[in-house]
Protein backbone atom coordinates (compact mmCIF):
# COMPACT_ATOMS: atom_id res chain seq x y z
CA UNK A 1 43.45 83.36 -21.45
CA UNK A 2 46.34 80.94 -19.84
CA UNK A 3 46.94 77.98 -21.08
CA UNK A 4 46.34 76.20 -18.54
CA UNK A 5 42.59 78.05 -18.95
CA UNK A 6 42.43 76.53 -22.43
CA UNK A 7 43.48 73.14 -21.41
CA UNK A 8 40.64 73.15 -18.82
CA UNK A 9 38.07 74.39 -21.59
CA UNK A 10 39.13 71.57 -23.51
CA UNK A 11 39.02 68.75 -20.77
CA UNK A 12 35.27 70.36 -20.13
CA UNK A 13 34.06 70.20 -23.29
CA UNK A 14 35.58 66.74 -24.17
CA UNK A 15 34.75 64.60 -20.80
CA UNK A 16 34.61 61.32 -22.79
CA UNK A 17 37.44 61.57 -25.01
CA UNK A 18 39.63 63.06 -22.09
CA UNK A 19 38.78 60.55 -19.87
CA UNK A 20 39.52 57.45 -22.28
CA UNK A 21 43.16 60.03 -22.19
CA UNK A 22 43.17 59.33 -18.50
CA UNK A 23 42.71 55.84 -18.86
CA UNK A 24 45.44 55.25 -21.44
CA UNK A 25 47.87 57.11 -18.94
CA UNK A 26 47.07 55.11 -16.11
CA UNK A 27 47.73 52.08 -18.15
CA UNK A 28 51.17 53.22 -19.40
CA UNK A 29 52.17 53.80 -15.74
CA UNK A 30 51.04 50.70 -14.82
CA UNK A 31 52.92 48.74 -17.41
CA UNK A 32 56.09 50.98 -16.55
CA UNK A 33 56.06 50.37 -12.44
CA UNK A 34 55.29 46.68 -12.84
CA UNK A 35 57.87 46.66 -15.29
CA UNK A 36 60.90 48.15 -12.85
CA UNK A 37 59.66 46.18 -10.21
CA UNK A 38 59.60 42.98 -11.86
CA UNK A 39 62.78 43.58 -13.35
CA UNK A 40 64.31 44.29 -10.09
CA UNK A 41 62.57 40.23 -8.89
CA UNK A 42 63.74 38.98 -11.83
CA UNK A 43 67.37 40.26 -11.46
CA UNK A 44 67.65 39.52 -7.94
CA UNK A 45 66.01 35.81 -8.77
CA UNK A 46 68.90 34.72 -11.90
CA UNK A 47 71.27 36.38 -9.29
CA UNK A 48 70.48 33.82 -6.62
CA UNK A 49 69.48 31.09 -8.97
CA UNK A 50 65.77 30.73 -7.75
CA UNK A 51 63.17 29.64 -10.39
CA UNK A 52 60.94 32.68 -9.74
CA UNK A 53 62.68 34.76 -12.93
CA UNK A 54 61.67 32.34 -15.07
CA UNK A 55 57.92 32.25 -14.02
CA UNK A 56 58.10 35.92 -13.95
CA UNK A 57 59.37 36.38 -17.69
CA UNK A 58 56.66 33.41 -18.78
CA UNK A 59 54.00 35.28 -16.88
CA UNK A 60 54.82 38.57 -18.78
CA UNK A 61 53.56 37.13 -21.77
CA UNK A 62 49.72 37.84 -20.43
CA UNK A 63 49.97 41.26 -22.15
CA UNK A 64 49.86 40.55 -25.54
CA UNK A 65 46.67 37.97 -24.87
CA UNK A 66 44.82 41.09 -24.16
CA UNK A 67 45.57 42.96 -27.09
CA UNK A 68 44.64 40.38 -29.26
CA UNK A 69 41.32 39.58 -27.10
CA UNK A 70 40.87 43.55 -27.42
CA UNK A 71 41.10 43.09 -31.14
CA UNK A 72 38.81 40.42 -31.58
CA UNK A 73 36.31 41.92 -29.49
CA UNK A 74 35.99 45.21 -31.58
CA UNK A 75 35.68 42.48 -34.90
CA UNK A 76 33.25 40.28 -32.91
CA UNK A 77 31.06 43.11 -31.85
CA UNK A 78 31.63 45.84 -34.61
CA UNK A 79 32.87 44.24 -37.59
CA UNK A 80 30.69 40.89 -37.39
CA UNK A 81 27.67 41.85 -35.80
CA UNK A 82 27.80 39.32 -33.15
CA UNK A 83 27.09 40.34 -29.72
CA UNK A 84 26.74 36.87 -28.72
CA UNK A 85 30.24 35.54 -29.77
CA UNK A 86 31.63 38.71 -28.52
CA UNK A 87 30.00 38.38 -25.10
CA UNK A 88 31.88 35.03 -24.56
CA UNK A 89 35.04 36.75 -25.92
CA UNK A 90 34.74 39.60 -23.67
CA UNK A 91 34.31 37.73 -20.15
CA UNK A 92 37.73 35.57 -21.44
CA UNK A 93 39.57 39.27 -21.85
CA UNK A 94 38.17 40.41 -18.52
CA UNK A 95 38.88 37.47 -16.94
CA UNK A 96 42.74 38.18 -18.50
CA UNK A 97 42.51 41.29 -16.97
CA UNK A 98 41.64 40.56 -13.42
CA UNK A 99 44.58 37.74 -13.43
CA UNK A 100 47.00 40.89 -14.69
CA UNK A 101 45.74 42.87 -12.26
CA UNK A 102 46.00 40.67 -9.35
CA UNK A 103 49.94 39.81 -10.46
CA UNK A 104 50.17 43.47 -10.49
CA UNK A 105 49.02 43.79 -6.64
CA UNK A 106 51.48 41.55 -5.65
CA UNK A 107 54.44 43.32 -7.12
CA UNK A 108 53.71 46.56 -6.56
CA UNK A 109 50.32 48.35 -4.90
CA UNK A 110 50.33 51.34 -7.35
CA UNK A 111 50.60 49.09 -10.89
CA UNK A 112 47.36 47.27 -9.37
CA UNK A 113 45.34 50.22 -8.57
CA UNK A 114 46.45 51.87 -12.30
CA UNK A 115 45.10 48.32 -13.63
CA UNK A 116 41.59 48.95 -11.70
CA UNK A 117 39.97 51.93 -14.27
CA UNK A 118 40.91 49.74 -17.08
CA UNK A 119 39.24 46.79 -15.53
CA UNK A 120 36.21 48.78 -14.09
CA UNK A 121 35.87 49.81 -18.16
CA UNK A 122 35.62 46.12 -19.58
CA UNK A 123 33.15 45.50 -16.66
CA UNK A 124 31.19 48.33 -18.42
CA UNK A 125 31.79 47.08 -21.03
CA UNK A 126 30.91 43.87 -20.53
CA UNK A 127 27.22 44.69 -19.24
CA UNK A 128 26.56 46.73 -22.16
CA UNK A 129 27.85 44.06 -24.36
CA UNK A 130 25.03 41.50 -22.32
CA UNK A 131 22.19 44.35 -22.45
CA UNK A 132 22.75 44.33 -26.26
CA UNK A 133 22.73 40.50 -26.30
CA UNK A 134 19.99 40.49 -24.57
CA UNK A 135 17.51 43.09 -26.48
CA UNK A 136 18.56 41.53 -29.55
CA UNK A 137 17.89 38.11 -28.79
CA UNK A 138 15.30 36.42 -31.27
């Protein structure tokens, strides 16, 4: 068998886990076009002395906000217990996500559309996060 046969087997037989894969790659990509485009804006901005590199290098600093909502999510929900707490967590991270998303459209189409499976995940996310809530309300 090739190994490109074997690589298939595996992708088959590990949907989930190759898919989460997927997503992570997307993600990287993302980061990495918005990041040459934006540092092509921001050079071309100090170069003609326009405030938009400075909002640019300010707005860059939405990326580690989402780890940390990420983090506290998984404690929220996993660690603590609390769907409820981690509900109201989870819509500020997606909210986070759909303004990183949007800044990503407007510098560069494909960094937006690798943003979209991550945010189409929290959605999911999300709703399972309220169905859990919501069955274990008292």
């Amino acid at each position: 068998m090739s190994l490109l046969g074997i690589a298939w087997r595996n992708i088959r037989q590990r949907t989930f886990t190759s898919g989460l894969t997927a997503l992570s790659m997307a993600l990287g990509v993302a980061l990495v076009v918005a990041t040459l485009v934006t540092g092509g804006i921001v050079k071309q901005a100090f170069e003609s002395g326009a405030g938009l590199g400075y909002n640019m290098i300010v707005g860059a600093k939405g990326s580690p906000l989402q780890l940390v909502l990420n983090s506290v999510w998984s404690v929220l929900f996993f660690g603590m217990q609390n769907p409820g707490g981690a509900l109201i967590e989870i819509v500020v991270l997606w909210l986070a996500i759909v303004a990183t998303t949007v800044l990503f459209f407007r510098r560069s189409a494909i960094a937006g559309g690798l943003m979209t499976p991550y945010l189409l995940w929290v959605s999911f996310a999300s709703f399972l996060n309220f169905t859990i809530w919501n069955l274990n309300r008292i």
